[in-house]
PDB file of N, CA and C in Angstrom:
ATOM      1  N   UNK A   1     -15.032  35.089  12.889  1.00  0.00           N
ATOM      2  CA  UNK A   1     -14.867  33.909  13.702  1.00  0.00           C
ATOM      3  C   UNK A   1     -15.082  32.668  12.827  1.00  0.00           C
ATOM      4  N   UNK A   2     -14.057  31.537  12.746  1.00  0.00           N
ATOM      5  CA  UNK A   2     -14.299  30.143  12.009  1.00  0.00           C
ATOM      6  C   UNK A   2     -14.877  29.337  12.606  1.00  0.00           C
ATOM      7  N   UNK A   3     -15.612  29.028  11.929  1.00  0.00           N
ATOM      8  CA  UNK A   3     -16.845  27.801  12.772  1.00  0.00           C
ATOM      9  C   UNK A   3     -16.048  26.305  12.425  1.00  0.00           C
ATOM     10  N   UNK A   4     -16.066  25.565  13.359  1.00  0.00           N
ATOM     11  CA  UNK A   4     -15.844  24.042  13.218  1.00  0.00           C
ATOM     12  C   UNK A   4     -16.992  23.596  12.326  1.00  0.00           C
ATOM     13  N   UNK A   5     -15.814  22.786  11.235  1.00  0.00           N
ATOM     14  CA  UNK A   5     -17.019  21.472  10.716  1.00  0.00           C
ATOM     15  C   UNK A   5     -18.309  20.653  11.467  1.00  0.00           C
ATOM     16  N   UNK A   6     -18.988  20.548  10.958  1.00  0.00           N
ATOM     17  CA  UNK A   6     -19.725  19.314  12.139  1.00  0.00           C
ATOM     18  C   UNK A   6     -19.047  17.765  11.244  1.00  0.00           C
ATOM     19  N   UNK A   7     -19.830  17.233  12.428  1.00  0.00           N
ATOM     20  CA  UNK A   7     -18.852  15.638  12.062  1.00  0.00           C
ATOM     21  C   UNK A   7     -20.011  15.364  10.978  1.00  0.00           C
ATOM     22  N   UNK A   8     -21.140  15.402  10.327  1.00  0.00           N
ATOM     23  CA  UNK A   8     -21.932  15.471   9.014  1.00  0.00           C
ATOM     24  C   UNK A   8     -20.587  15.784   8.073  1.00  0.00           C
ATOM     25  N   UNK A   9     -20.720  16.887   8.080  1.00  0.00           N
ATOM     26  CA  UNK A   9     -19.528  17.818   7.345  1.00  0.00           C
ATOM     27  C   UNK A   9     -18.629  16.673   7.007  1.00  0.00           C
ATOM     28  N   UNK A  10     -17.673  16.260   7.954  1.00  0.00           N
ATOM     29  CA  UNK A  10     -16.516  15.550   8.040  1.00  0.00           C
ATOM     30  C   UNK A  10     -16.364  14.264   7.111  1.00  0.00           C
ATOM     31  N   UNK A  11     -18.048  13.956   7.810  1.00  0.00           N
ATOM     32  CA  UNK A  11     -18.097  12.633   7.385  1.00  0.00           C
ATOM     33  C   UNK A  11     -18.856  12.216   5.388  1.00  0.00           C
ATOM     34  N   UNK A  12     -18.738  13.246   5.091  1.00  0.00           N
ATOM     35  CA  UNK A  12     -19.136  13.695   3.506  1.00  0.00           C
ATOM     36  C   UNK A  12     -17.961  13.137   3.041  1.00  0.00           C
ATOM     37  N   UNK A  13     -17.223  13.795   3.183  1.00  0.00           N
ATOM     38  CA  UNK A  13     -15.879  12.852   2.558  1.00  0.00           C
ATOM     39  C   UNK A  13     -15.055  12.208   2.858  1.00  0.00           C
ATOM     40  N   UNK A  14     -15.782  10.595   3.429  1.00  0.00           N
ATOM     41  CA  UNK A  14     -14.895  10.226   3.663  1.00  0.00           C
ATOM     42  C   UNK A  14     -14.671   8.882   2.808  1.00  0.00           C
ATOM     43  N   UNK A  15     -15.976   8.975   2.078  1.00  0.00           N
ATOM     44  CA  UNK A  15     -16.046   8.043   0.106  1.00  0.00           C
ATOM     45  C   UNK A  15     -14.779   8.236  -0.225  1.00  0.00           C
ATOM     46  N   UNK A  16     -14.706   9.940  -0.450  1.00  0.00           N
ATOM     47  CA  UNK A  16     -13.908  10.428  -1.215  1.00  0.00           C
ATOM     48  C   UNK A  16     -12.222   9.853  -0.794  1.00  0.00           C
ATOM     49  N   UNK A  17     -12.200   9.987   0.575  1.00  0.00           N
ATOM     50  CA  UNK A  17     -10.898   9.836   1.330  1.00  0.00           C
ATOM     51  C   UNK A  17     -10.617   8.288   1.020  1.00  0.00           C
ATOM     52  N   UNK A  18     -11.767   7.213   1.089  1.00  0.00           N
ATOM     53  CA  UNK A  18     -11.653   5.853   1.095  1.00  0.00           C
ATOM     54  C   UNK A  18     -11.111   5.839  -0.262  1.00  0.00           C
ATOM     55  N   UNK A  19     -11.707   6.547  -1.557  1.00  0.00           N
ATOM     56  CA  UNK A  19     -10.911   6.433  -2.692  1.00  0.00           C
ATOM     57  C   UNK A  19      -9.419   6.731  -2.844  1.00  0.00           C
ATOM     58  N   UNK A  20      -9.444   7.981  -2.637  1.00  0.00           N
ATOM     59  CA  UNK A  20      -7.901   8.387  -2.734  1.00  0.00           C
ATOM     60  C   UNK A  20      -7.126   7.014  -2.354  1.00  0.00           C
ATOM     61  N   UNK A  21      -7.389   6.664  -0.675  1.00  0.00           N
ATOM     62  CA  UNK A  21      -6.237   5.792  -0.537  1.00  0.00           C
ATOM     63  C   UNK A  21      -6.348   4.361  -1.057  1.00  0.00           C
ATOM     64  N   UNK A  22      -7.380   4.004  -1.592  1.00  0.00           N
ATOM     65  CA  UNK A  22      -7.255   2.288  -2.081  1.00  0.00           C
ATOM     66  C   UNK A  22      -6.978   2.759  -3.575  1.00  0.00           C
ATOM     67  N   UNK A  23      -6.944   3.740  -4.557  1.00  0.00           N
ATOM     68  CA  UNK A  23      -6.454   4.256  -5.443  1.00  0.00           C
ATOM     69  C   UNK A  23      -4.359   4.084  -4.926  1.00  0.00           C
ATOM     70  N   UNK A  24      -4.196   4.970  -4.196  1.00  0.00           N
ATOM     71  CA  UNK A  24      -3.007   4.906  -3.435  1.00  0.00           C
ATOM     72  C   UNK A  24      -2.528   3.431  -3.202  1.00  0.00           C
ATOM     73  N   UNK A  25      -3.124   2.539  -2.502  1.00  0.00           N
ATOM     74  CA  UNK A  25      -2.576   1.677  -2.491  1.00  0.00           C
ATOM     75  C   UNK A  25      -1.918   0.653  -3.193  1.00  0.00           C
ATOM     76  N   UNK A  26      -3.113   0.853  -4.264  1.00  0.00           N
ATOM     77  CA  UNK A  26      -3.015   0.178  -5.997  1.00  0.00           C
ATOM     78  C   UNK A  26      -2.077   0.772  -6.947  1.00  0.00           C
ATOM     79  N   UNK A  27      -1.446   1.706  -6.668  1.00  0.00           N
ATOM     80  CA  UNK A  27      -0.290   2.279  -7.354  1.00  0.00           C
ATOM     81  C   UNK A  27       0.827   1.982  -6.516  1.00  0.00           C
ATOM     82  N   UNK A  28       0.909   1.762  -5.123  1.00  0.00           N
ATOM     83  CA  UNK A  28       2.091   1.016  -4.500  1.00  0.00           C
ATOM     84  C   UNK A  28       2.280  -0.037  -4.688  1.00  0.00           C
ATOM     85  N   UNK A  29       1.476  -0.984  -4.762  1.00  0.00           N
ATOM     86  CA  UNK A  29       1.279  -2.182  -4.890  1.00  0.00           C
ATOM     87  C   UNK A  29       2.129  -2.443  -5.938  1.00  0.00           C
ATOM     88  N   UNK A  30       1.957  -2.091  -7.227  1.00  0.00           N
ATOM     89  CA  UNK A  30       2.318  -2.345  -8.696  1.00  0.00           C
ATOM     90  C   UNK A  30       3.254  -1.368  -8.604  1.00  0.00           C
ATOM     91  N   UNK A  31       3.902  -0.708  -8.041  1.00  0.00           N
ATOM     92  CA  UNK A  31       5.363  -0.422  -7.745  1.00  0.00           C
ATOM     93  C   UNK A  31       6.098  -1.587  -7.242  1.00  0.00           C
ATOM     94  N   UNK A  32       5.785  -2.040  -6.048  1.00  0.00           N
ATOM     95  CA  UNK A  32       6.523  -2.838  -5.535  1.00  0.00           C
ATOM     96  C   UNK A  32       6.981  -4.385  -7.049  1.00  0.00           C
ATOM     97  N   UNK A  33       5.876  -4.657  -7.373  1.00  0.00           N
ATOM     98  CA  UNK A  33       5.704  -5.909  -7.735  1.00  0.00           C
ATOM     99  C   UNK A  33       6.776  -5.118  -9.466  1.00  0.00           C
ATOM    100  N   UNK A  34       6.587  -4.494  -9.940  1.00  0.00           N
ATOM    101  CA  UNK A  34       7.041  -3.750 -11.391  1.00  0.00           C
ATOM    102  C   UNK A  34       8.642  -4.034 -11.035  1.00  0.00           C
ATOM    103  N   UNK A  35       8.977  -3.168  -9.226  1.00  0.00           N
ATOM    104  CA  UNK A  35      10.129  -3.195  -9.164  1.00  0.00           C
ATOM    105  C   UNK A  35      10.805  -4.855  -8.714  1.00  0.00           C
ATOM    106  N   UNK A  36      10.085  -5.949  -7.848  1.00  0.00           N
ATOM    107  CA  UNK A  36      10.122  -6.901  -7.455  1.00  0.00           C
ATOM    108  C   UNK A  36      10.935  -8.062  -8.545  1.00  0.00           C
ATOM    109  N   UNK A  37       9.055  -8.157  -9.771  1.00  0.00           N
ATOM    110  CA  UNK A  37       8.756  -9.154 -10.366  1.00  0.00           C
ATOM    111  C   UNK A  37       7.404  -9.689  -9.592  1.00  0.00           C
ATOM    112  N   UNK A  38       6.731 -10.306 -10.355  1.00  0.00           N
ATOM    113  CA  UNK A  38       5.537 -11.148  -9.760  1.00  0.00           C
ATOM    114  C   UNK A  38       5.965 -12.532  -9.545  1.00  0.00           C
ATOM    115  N   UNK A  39       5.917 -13.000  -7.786  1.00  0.00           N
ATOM    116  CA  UNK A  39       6.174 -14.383  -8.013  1.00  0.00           C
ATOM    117  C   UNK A  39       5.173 -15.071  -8.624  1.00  0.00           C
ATOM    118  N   UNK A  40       5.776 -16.348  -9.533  1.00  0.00           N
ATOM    119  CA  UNK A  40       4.323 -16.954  -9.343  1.00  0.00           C
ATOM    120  C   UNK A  40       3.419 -17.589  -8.902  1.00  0.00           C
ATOM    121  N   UNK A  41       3.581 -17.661  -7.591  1.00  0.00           N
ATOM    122  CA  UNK A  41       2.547 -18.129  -6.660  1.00  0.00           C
ATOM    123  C   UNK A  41       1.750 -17.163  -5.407  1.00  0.00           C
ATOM    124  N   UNK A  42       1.601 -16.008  -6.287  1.00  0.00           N
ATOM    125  CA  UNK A  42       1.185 -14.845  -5.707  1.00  0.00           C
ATOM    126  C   UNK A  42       0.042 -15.237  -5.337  1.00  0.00           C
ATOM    127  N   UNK A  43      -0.090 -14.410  -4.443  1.00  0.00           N
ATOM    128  CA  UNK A  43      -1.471 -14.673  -3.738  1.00  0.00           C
ATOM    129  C   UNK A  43      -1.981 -13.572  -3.299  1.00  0.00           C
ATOM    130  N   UNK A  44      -1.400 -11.904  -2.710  1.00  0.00           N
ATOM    131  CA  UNK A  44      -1.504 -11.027  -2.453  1.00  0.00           C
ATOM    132  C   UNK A  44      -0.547  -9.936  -1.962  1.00  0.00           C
ATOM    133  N   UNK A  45      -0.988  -8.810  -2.503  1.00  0.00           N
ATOM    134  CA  UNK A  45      -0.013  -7.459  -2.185  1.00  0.00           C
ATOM    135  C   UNK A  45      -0.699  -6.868  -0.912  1.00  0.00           C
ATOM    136  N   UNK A  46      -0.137  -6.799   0.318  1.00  0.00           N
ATOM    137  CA  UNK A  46      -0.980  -5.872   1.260  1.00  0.00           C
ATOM    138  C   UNK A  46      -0.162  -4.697   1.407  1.00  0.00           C
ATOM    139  N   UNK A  47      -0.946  -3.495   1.703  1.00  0.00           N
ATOM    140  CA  UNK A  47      -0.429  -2.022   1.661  1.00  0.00           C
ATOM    141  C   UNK A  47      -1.208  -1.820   2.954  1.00  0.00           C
ATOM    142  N   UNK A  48       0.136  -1.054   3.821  1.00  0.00           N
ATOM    143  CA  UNK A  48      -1.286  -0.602   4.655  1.00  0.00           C
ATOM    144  C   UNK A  48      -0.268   0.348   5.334  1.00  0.00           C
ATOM    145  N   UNK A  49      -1.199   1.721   5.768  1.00  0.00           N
ATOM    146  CA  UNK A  49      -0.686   2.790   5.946  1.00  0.00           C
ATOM    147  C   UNK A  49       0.054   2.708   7.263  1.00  0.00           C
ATOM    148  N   UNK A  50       0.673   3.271   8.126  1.00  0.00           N
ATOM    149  CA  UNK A  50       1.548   3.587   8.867  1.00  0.00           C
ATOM    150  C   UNK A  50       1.685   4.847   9.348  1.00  0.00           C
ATOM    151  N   UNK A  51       2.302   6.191   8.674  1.00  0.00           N
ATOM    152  CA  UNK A  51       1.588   7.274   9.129  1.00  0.00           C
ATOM    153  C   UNK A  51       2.146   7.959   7.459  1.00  0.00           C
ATOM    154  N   UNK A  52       1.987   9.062   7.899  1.00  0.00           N
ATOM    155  CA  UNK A  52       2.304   9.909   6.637  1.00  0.00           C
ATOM    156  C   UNK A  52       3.121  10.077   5.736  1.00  0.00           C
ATOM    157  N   UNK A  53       2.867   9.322   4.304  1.00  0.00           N
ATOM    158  CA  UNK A  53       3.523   8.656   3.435  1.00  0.00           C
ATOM    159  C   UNK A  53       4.513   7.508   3.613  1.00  0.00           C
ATOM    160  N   UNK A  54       4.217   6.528   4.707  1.00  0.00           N
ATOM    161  CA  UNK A  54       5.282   5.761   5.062  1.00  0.00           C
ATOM    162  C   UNK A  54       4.169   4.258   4.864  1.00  0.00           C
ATOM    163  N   UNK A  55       4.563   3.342   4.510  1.00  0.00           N
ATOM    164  CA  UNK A  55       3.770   2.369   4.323  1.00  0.00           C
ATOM    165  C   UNK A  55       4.443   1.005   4.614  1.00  0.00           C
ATOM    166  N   UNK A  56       3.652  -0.224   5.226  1.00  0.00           N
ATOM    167  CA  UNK A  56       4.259  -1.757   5.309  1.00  0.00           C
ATOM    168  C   UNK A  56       3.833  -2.132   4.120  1.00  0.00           C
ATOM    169  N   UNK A  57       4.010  -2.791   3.009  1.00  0.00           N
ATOM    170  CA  UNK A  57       3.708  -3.556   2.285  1.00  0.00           C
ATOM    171  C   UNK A  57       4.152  -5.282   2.306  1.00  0.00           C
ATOM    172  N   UNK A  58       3.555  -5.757   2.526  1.00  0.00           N
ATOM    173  CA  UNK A  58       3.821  -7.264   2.169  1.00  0.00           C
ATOM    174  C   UNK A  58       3.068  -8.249   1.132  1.00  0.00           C
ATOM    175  N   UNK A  59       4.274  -8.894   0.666  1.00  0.00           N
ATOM    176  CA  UNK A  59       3.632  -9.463  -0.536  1.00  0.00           C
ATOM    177  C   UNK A  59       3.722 -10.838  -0.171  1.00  0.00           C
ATOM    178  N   UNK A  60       2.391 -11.636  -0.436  1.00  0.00           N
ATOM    179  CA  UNK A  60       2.345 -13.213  -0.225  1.00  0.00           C
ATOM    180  C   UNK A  60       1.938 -13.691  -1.133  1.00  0.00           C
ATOM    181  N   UNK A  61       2.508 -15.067  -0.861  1.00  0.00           N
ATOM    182  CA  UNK A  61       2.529 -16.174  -1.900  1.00  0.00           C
ATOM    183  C   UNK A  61       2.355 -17.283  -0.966  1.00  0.00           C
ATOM    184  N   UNK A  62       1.183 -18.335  -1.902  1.00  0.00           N
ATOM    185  CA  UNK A  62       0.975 -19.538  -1.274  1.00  0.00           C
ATOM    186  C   UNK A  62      -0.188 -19.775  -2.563  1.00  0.00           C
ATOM    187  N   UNK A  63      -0.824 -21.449  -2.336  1.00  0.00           N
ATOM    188  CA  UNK A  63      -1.947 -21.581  -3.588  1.00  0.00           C
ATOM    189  C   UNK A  63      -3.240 -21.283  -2.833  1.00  0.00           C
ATOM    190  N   UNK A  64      -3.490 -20.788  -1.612  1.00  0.00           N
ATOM    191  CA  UNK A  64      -4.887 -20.208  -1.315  1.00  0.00           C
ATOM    192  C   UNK A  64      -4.397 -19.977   0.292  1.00  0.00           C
ATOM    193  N   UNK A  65      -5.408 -19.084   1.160  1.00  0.00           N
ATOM    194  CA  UNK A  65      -5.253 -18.477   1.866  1.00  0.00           C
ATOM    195  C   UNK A  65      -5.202 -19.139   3.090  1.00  0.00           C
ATOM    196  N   UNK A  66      -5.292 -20.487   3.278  1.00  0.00           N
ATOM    197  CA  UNK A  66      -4.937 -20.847   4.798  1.00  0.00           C
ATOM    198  C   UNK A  66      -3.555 -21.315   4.465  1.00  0.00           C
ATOM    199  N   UNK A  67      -2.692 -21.406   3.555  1.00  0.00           N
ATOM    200  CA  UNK A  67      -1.190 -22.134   3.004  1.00  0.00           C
ATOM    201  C   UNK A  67      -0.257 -20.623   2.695  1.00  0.00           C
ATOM    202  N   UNK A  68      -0.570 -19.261   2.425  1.00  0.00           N
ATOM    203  CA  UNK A  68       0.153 -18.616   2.393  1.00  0.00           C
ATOM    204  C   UNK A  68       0.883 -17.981   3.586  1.00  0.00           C
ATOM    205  N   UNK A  69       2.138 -17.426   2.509  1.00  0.00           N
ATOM    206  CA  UNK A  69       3.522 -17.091   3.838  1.00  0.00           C
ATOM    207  C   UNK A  69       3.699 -15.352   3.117  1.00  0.00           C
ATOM    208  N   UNK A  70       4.488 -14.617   4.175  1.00  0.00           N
ATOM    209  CA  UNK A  70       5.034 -13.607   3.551  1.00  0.00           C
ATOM    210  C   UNK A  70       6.459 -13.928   3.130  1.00  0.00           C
ATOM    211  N   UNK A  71       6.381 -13.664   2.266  1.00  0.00           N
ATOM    212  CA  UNK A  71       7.699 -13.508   0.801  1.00  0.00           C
ATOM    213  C   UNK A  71       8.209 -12.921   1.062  1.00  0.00           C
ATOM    214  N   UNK A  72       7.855 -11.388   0.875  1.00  0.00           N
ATOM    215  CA  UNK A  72       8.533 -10.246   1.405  1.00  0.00           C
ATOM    216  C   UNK A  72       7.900  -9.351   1.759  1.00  0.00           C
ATOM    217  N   UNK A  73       8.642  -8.366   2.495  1.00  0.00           N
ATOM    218  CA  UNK A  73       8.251  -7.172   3.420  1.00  0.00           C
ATOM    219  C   UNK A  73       9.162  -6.395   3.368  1.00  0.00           C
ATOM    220  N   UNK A  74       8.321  -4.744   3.159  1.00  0.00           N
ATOM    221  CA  UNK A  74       9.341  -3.232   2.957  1.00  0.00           C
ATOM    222  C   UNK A  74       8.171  -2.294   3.932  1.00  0.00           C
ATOM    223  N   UNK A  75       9.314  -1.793   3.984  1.00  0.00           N
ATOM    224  CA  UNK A  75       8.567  -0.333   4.797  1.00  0.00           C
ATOM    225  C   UNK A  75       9.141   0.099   3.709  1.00  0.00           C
ATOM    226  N   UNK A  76       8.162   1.824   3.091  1.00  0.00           N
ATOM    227  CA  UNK A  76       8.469   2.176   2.009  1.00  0.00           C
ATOM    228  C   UNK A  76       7.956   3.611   2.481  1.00  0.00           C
ATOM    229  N   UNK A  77       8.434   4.672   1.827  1.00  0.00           N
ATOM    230  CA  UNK A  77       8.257   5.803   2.035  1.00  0.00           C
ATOM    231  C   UNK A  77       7.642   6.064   0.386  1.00  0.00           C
ATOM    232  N   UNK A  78       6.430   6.794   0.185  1.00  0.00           N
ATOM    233  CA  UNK A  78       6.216   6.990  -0.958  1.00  0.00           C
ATOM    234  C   UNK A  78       5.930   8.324  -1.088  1.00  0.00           C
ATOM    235  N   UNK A  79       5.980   9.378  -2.525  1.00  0.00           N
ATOM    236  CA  UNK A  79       5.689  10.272  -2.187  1.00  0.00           C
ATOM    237  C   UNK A  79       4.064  10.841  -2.689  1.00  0.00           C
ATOM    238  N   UNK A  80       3.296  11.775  -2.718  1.00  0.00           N
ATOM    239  CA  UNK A  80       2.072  11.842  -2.887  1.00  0.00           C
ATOM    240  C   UNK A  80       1.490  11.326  -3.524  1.00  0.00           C
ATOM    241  N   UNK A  81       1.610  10.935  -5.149  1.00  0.00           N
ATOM    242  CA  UNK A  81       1.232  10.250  -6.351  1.00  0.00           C
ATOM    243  C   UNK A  81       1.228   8.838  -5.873  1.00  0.00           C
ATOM    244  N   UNK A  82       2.361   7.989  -5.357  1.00  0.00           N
ATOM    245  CA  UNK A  82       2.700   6.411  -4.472  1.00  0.00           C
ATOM    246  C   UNK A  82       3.832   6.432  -5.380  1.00  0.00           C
ATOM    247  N   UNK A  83       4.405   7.122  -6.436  1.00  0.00           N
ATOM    248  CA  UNK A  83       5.836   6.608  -6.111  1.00  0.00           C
ATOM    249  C   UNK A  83       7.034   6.482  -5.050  1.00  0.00           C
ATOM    250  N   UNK A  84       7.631   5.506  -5.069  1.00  0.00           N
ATOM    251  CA  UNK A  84       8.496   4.944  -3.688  1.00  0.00           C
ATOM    252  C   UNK A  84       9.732   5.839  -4.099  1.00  0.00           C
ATOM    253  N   UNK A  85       9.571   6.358  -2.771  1.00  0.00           N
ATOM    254  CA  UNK A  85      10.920   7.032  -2.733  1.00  0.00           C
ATOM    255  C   UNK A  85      12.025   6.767  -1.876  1.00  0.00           C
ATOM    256  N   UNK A  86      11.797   5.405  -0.849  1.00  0.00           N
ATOM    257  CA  UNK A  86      12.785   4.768  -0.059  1.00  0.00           C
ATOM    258  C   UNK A  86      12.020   3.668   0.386  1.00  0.00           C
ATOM    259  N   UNK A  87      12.904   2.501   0.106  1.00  0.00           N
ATOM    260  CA  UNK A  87      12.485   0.760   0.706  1.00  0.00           C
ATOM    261  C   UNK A  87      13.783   0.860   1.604  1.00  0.00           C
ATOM    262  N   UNK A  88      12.809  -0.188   2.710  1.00  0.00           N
ATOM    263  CA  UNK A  88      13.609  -0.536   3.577  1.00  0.00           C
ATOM    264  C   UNK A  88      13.295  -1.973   4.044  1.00  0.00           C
ATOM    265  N   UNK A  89      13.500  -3.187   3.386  1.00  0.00           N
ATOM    266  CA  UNK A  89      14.994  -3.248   2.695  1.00  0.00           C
ATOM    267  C   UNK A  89      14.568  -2.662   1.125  1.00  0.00           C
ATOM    268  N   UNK A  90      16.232  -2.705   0.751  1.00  0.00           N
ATOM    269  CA  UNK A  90      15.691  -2.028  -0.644  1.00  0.00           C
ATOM    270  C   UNK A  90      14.770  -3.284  -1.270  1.00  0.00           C
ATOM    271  N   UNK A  91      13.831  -2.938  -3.024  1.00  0.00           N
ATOM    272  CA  UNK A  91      14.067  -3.819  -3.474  1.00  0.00           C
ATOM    273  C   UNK A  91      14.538  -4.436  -4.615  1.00  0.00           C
ATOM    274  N   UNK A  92      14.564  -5.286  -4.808  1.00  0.00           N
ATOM    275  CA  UNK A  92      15.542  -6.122  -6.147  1.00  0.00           C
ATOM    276  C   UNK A  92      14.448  -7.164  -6.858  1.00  0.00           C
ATOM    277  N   UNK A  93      14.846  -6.804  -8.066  1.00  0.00           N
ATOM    278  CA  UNK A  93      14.283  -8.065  -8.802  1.00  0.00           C
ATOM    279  C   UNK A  93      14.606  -9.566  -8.476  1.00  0.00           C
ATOM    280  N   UNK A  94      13.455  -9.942  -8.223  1.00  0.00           N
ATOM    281  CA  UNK A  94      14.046 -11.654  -7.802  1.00  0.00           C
ATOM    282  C   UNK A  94      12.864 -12.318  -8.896  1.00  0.00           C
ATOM    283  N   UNK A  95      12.425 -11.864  -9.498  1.00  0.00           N
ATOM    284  CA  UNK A  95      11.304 -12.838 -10.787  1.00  0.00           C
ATOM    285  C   UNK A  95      10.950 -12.105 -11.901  1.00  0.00           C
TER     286      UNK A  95
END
């Protein structure tokens, strides 16, 4: 008979889990921007999950945080490692 985790159990790794994905995110991130260009009035890459391997990323630009806009925005499918394996829209170098 398999015994359920207890939520102790569960909750042991969830350091571990917080790493993986801000690790994850930081390799999408610098996908996007590698494939992009960096504008230069960057201000921030946001990654944020969606469900399984599918991600919003938006990248803003402004000179500090009550003046920034989004630039651009992809839904991106990445695969385990965070290489992108489909943008939607695609993207293109613009810098």
């Amino acid at each position: 008979m398999m015994s359920t985790p207890s939520r102790t159990e569960l909750d042991e790794d969830a350091p571990g889990r917080a790493r993986r994905a801000e690790r994850l995110a930081t390799v999408i991130s610098a996908s996007v921007l590698h494939e992009l260009g960096t504008p230069a009035d960057l201000f921030r890459v946001s990654v944020v999950r969606l469900w399984e391997n599918h991600y919003r990323v938006n990248v803003q630009t402004g000179p500090d945080a009550v003046s920034t806009r989004v630039a651009h925005s992809f839904f991106l499918k990445v695969d385990e490692a965070g290489a992108v394996q489909a943008a939607s829209p695609a993207i293109v170098r613009l810098y």
